[in-house]
Protein backbone atom coordinates (compact mmCIF):
# COMPACT_ATOMS: atom_id res chain seq x y z
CA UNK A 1 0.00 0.00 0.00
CA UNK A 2 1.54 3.55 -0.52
CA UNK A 3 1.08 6.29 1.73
CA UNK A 4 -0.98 8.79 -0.90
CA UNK A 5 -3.32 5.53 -1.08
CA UNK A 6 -3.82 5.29 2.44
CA UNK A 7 -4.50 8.92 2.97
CA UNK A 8 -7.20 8.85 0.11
CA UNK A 9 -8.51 5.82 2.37
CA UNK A 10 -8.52 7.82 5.68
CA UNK A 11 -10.53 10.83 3.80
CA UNK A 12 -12.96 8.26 2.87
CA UNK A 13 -13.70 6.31 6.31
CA UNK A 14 -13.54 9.85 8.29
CA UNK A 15 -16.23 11.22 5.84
CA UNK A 16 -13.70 13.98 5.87
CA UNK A 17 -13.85 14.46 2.06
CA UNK A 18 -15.92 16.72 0.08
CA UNK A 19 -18.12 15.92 -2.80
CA UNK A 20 -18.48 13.02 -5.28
CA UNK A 21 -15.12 11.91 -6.02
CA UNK A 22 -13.76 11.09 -2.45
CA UNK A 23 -12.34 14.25 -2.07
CA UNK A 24 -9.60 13.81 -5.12
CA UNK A 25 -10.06 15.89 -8.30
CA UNK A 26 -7.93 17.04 -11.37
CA UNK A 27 -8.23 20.82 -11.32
CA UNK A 28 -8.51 22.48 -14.95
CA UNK A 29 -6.64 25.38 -14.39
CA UNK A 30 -4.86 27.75 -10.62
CA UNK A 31 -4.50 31.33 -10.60
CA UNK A 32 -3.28 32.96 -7.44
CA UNK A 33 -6.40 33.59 -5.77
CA UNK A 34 -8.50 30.22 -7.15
CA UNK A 35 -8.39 26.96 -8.29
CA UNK A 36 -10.83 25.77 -11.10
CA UNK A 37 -12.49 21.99 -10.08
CA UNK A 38 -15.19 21.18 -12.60
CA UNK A 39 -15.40 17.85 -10.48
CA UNK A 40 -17.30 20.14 -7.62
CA UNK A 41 -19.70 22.44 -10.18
CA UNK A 42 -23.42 22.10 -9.17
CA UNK A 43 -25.59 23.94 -10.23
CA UNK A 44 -28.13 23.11 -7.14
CA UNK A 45 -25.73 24.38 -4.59
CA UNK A 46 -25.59 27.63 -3.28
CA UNK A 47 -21.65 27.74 -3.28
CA UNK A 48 -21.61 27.77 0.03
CA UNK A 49 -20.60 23.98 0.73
CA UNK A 50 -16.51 25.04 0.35
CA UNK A 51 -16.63 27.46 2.92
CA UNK A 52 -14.35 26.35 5.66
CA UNK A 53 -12.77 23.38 3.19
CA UNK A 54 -9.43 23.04 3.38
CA UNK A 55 -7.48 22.61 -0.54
CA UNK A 56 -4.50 20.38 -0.64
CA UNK A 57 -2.18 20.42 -3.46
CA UNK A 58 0.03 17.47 -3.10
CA UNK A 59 2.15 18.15 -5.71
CA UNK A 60 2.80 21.84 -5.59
CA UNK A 61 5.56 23.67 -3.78
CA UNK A 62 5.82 22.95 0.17
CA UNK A 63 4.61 26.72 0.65
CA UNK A 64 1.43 26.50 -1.88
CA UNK A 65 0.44 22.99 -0.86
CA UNK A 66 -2.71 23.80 1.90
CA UNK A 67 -5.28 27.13 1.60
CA UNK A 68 -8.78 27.08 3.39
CA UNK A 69 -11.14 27.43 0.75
CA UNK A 70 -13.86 30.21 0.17
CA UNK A 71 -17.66 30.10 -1.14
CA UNK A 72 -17.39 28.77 -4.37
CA UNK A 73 -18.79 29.58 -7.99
CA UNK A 74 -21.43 26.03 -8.40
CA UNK A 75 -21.53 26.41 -11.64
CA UNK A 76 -17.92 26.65 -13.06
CA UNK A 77 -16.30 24.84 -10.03
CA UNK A 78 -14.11 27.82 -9.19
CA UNK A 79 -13.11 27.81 -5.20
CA UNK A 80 -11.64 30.99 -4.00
CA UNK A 81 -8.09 30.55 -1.57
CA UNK A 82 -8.97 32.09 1.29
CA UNK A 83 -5.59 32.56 2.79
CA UNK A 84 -2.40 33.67 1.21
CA UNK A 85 -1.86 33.90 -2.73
CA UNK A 86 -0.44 30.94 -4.23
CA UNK A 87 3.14 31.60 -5.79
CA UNK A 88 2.46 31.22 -9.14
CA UNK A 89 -0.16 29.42 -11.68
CA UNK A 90 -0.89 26.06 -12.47
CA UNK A 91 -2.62 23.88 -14.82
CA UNK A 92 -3.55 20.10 -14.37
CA UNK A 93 -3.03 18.96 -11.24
CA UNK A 94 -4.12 17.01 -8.41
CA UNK A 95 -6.49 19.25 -5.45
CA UNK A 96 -7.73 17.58 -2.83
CA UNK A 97 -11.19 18.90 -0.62
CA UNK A 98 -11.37 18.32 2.98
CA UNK A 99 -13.36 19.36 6.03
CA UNK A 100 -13.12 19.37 9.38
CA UNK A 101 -8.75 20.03 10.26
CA UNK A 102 -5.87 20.94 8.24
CA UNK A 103 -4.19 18.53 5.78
CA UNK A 104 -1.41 19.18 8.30
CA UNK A 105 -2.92 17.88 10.96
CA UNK A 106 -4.45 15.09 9.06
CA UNK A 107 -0.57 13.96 8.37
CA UNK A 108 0.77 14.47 11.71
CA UNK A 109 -2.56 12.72 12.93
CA UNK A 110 -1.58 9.55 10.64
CA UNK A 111 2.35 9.27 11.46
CA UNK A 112 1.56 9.65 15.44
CA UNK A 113 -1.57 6.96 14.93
CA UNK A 114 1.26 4.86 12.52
CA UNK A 115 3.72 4.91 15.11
CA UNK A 116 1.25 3.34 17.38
CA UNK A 117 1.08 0.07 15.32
CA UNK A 118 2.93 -2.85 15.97
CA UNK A 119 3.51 -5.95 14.22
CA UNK A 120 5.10 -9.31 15.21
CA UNK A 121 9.01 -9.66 13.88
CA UNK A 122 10.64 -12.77 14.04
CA UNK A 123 14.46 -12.36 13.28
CA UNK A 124 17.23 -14.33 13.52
CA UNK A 125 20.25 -13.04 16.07
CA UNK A 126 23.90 -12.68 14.59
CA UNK A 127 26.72 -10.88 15.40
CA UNK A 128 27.04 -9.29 12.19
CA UNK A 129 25.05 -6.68 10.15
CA UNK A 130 22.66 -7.71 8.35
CA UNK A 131 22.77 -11.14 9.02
CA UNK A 132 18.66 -11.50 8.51
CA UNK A 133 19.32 -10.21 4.75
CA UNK A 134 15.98 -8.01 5.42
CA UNK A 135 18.14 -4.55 4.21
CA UNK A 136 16.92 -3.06 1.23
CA UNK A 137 20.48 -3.00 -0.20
CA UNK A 138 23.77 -5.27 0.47
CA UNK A 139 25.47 -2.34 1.61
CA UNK A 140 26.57 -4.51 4.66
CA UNK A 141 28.47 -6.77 3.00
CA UNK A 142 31.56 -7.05 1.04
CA UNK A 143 31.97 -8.70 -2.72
CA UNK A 144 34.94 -10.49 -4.28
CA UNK A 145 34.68 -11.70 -7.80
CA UNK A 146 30.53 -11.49 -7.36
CA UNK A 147 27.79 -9.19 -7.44
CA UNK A 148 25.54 -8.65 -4.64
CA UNK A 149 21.81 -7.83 -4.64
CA UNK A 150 18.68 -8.42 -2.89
CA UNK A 151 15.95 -10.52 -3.94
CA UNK A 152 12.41 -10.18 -2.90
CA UNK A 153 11.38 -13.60 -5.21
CA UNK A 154 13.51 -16.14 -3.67
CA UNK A 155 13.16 -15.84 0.04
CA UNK A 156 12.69 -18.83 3.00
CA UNK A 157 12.14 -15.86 6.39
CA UNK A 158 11.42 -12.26 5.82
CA UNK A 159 11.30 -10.04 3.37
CA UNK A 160 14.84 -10.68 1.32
CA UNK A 161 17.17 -12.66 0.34
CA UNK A 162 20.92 -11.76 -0.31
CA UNK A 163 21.76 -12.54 -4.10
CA UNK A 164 25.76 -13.63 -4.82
CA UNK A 165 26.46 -14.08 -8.22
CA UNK A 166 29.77 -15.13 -9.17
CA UNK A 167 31.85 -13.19 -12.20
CA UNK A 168 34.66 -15.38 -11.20
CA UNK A 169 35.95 -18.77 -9.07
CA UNK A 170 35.84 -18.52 -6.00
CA UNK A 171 33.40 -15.20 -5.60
CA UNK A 172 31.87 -14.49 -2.57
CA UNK A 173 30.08 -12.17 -0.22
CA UNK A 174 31.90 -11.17 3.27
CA UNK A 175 29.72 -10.64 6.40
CA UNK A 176 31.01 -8.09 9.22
CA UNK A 177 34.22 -9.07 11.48
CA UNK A 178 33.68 -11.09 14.45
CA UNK A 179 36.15 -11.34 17.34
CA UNK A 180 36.75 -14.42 18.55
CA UNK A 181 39.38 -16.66 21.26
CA UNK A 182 41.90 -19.11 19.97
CA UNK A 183 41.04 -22.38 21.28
CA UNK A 184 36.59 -21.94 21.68
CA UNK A 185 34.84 -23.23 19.65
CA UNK A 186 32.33 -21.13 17.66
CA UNK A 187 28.96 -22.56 15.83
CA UNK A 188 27.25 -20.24 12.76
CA UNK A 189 24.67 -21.32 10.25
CA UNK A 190 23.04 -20.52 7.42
CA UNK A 191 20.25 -21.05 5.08
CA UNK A 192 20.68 -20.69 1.23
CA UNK A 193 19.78 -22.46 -1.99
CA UNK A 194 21.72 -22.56 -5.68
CA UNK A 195 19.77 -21.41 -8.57
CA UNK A 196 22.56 -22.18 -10.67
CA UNK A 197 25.82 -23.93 -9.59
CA UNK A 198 27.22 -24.89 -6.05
CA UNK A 199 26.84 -22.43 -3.11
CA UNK A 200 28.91 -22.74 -0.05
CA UNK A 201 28.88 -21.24 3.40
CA UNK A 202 32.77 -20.87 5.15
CA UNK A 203 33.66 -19.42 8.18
CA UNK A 204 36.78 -17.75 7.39
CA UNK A 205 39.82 -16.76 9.58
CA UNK A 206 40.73 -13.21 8.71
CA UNK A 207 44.46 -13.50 10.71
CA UNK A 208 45.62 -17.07 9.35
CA UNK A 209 44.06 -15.88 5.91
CA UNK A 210 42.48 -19.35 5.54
CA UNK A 211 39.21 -21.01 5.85
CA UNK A 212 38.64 -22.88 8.98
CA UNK A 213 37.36 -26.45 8.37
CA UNK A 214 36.34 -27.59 5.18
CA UNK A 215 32.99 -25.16 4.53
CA UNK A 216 29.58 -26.59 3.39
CA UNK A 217 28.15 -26.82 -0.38
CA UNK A 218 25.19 -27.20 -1.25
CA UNK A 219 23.72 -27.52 -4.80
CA UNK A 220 19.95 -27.64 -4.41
CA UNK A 221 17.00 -25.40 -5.30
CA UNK A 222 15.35 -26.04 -1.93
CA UNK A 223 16.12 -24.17 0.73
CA UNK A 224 19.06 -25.69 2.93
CA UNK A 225 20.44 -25.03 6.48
CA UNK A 226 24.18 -25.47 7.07
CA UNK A 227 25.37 -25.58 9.89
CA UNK A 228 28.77 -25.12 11.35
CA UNK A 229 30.75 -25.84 14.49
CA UNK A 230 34.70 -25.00 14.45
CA UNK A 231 37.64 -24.48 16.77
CA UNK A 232 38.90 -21.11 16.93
CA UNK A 233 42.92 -22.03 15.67
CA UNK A 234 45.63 -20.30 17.49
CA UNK A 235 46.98 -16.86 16.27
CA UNK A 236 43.20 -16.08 15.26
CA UNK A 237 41.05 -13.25 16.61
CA UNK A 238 39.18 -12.03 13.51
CA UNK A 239 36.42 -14.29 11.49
CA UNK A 240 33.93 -13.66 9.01
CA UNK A 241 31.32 -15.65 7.76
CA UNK A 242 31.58 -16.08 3.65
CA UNK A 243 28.15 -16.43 1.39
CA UNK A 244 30.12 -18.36 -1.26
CA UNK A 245 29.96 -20.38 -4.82
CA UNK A 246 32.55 -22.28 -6.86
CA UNK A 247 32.32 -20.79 -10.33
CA UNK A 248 31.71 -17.97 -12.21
CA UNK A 249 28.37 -17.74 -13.11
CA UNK A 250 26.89 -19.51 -10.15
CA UNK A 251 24.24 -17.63 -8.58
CA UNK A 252 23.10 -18.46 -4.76
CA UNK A 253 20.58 -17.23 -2.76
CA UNK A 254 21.56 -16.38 1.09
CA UNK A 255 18.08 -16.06 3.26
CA UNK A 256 19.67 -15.28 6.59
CA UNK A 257 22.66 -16.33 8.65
CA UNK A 258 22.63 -17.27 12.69
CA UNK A 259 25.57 -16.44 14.81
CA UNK A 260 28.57 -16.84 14.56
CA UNK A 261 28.54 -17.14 18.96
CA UNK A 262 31.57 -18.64 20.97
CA UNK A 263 30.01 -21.14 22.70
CA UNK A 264 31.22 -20.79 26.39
CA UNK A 265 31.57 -16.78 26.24
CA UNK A 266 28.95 -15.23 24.39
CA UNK A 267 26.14 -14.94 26.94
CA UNK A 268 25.30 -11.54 25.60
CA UNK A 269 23.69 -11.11 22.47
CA UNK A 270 23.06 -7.89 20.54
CA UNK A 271 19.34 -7.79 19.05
CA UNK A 272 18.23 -5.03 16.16
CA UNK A 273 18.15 -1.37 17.49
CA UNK A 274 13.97 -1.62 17.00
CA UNK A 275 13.57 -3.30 19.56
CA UNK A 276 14.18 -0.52 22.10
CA UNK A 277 11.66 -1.36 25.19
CA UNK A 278 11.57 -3.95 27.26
CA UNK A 279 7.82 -4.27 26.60
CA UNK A 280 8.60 -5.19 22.85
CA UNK A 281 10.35 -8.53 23.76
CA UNK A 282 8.16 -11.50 23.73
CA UNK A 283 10.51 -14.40 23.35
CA UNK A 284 13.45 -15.98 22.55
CA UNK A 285 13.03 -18.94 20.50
CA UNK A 286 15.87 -21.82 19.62
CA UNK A 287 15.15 -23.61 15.88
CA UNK A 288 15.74 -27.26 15.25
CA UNK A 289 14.73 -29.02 11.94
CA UNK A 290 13.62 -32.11 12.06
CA UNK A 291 14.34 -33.09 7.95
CA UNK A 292 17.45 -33.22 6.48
CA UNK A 293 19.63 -32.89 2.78
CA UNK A 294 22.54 -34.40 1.45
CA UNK A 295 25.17 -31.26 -0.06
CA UNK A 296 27.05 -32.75 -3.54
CA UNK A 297 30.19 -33.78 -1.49
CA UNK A 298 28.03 -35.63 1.02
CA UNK A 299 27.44 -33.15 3.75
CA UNK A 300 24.44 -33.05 5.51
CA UNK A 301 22.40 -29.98 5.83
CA UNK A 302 18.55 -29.55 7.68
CA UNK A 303 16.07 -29.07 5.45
CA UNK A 304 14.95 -25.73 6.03
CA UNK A 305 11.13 -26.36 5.71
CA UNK A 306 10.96 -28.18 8.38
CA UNK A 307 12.03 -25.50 10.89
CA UNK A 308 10.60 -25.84 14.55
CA UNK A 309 10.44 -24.01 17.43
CA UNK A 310 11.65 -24.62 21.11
CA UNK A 311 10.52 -21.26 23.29
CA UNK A 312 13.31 -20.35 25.82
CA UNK A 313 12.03 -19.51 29.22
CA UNK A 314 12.15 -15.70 30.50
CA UNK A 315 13.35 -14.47 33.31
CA UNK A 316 15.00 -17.98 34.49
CA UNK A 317 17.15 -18.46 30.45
CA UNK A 318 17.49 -14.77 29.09
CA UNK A 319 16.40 -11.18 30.08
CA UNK A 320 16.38 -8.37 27.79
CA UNK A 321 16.98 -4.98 29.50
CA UNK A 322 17.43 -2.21 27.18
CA UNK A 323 20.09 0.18 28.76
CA UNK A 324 20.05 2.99 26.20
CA UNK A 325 22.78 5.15 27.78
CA UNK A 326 25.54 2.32 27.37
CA UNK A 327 27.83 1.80 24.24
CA UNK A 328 25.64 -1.71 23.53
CA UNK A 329 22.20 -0.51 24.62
CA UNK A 330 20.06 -2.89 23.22
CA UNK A 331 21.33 -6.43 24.51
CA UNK A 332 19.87 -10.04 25.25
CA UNK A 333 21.34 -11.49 28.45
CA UNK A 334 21.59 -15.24 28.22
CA UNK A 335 21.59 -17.05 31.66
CA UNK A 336 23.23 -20.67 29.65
CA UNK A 337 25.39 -20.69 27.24
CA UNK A 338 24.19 -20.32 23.44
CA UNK A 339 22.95 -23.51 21.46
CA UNK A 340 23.92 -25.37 18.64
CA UNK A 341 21.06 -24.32 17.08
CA UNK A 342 19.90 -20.39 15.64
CA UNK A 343 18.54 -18.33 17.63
CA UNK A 344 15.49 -16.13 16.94
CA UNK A 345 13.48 -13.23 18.57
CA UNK A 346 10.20 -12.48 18.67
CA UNK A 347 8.91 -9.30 19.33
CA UNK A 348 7.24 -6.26 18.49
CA UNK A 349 7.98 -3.81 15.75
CA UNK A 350 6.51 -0.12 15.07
CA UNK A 351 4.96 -0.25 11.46
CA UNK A 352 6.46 2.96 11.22
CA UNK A 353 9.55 1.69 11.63
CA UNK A 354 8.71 -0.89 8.33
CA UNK A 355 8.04 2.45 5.79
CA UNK A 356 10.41 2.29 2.99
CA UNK A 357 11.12 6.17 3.14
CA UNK A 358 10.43 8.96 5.42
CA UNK A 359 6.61 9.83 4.46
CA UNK A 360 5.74 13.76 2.98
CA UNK A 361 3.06 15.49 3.03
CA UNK A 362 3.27 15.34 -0.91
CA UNK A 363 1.61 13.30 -3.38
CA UNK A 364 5.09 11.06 -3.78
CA UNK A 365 4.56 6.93 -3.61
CA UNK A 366 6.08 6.04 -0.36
CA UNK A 367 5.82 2.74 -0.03
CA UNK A 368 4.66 1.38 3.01
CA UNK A 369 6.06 -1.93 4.13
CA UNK A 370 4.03 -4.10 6.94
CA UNK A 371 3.07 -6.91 7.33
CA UNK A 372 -0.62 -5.86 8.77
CA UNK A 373 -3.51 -6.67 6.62
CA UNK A 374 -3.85 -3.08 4.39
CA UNK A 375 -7.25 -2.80 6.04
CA UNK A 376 -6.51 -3.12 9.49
CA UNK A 377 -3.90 -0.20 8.92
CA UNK A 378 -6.77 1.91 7.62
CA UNK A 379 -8.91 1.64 10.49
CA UNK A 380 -6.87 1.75 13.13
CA UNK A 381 -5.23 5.45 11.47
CA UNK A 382 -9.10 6.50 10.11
CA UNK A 383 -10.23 6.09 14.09
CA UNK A 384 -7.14 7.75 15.37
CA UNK A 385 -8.22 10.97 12.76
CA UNK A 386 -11.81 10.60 13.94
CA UNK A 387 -10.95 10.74 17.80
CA UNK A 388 -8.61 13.70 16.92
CA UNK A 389 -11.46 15.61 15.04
CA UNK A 390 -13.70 15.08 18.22
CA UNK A 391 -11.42 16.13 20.67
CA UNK A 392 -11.15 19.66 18.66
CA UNK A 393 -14.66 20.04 18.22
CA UNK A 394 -17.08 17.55 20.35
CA UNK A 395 -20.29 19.33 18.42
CA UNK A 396 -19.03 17.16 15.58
CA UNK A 397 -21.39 14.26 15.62
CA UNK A 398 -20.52 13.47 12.15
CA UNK A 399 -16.87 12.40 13.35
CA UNK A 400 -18.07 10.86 15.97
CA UNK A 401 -20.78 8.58 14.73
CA UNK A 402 -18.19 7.64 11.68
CA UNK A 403 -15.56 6.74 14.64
CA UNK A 404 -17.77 4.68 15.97
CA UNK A 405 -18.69 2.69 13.47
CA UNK A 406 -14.62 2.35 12.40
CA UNK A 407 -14.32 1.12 15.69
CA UNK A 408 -16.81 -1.70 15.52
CA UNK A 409 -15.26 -2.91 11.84
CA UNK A 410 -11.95 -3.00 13.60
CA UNK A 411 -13.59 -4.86 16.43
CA UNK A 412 -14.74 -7.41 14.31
CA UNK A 413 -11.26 -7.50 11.83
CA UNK A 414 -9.76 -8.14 15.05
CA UNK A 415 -12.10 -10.86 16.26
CA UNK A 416 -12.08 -12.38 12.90
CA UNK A 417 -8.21 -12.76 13.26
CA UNK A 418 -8.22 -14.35 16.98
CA UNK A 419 -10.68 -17.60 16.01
CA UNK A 420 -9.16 -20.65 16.49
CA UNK A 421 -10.07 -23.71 14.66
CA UNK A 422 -12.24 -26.10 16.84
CA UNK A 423 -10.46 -29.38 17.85
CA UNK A 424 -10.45 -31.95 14.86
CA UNK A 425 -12.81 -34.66 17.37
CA UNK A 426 -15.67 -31.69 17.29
CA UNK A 427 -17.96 -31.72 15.24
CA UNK A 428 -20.01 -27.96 14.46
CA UNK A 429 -23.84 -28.56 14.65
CA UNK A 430 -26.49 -25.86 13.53
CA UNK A 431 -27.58 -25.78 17.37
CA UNK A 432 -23.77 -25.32 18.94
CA UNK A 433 -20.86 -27.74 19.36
CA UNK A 434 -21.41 -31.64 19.85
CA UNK A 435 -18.21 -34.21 20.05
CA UNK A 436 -17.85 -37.18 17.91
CA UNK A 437 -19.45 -40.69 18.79
């Protein structure tokens, strides 16, 4: 959904928007003083239904973008700006009627009520940027002999995938530097498939300048997880993990990578900077897979589709308190020592946080990226406007009567999403439940 779209939506459920088109009109021509909207001409009205609109050009300059409108001419559509002369003249464009508040305050309304929604993340912990692949852009990692991208069409978790594809032997994609001990032992994973070619997945020791242990390849279009588990050789202090292939022209797709933790040290564990209150964590889950692959040189990897969960217990295995004065604010702290397994969190995420850029008040596409159902979104940001308009003026019955009735749609969205299946031995009867005989 993109942000214009969901303000058009807002306009509509508020019954702020004026006349027959929802509000949103082509104008035919702007002077200085008024803007021309043969979308609004009626010849029944009396002109005096703009009075006290508000006109929002979306796509005019930040200063000529909002004037409250005067009584208007009903028969050529011609609406008066009531406040200070636009800048200059227009011809097509995009004008928008609304009653009731500002289209400044409608915007500040909707980012306030959009930082207010949350939606469940799951996310995979590593020690390394980027290690969920969910950027936009593989700015986090390095390339030799390979392109990088992201893919949106080839992904196992999330949103992305990271896309190496080789332009010579060998190519690869580096992850962030991790410090490690000589002599621990250190376990990493990840989860990739090859669309073309052999992937592989290395741990590499940036000190020694070698790879430590033999790597895993894999060669399948299904998504596979690799795991490794390595000791740290002497004289190394420095590792990365490597997103890899063989040839050039292989092309492998990376969904997300898990560690890499020292297994008796690191008992605290960075989590993404969004999750910033303590109130936001809801667990800390460890993954096990229960299927498993053979890799070309006979390696065994999990099958990653048949991921499952095992919920860590709070309070008595991990705590999570933010501390956002320190150096490493935002930190699990593990009471036992990190699995041989990935590690995942669960909490919850501001939708704001998910928009793809920094929404204007313009007519620009900002794309908004959540997960929440595009409807659910609407309502919940439609009532926020509504209680907003009522709170200004309680006379306005209007607002409040179309609040209430947002409310009891969301109500029942809501419901609608909480049902849970009845229990496969009952049986649904037109009079209520009854059990199987």
């Amino acid at each position: 959904m993109l942000w214009e779209a969901l303000r058009h939506s807002v306009l509509l459920e508020t019954g702020m928007a004026f006349g027959p088109l929802n509000g949103v009109y082509p104008s035919s021509s702007r002077s200085t003083s008024a803007i021309i909207i043969p979308g609004v001409a009626n010849a029944s009205w009396s002109g005096m239904e703009t009075a006290q609109l508000w006109i929002f050009l979306p796509n005019a300059a930040t200063a000529d973008r909002e004037r409250p409108a005067g009584v208007f001419n009903p028969t050529t559509g011609s609406i008066p700006n009531e406040g200070k002369v636009w800048s200059g003249t227009a011809g097509i464009e995009q004008a928008e009627l609304q009653k009731w508040i500002s289209p400044t305050e409608l915007f500040n309304v909707m980012v306030s009520a959009f930082m207010e929604i949350d939606q469940t993340e799951l996310h995979p912990l590593g020690a390394f940027e980027d290690n969920d692949c969910n950027a936009s852009t593989a700015g986090a990692w390095s390339a030799v002999n390979a392109n990088l991208n992201k893919s949106t069409s080839k992904v196992r978790t999330g949103r992305r995938s990271l896309r190496v594809t080789l332009t010579g032997a060998g190519g690869y994609a580096s992850g962030g530097v991790v410090t490690v001990t000589p002599g621990k032992q250190v376990y990493a994973s990840a989860t990739f498939l090859a669309d073309v070619g052999t992937g592989r997945f290395v741990i590499y020791d940036l000190d020694n300048n070698a790879e430590i242990g033999d790597g895993i390849s894999y060669n399948g279009e299904r998504f596979a997880h690799a795991e490794l588990l390595v000791t740290v050789p002497s004289g190394c202090e420095r590792i990365e993990v490597r997103a890899a292939g063989v040839n050039s022209g292989d092309d492998i797709y990376f969904d997300h990578f898990s560690g890499p933790w020292v297994l008796d040290g690191d008992f605290n564990i960075a989590v993404p900077s969004t999750l910033n209150e303590s109130w936001r964590f809801r667990k800390l889950r460890e993954a096990r897979y229960s299927g498993t692959i053979t890799g070309p040189n006979g390696e065994s990897l999990k099958d990653a589709r048949t991921r499952q969960f095992q919920d860590w217990a709070q309070k008595q295995d991990v705590n999570f308190i933010p501390l956002p004065s320190d150096a490493n604010p935002y930190e699990l702290q593990l009471t036992k020592p990190p699995p041989q397994n990935d590690l995942w969190i669960e909490y919850l995420r501001s939708a704001y946080d998910m928009l793809s850029t920094v929404p204007a008040n313009t007519a620009d596409d900002e794309t908004i990226e959540t997960d929440l159902p595009d409807q659910e979104v609407i309502l919940k940001v439609s009532l926020a406007v509504c209680d907003y308009i009522v709170s200004k003026d309680p006379t306005n019955n209007e607002a409040r009567l179309n609040g209430g009735r947002i409310e009891k749609k969301l109500a029942n969205l809501t419901a609608a999403k909480e049902v849970d299946l009845a229990p496969q031995d009952t049986v649904v009867y037109r009079g209520g439940l009854g059990r199987r005989v």
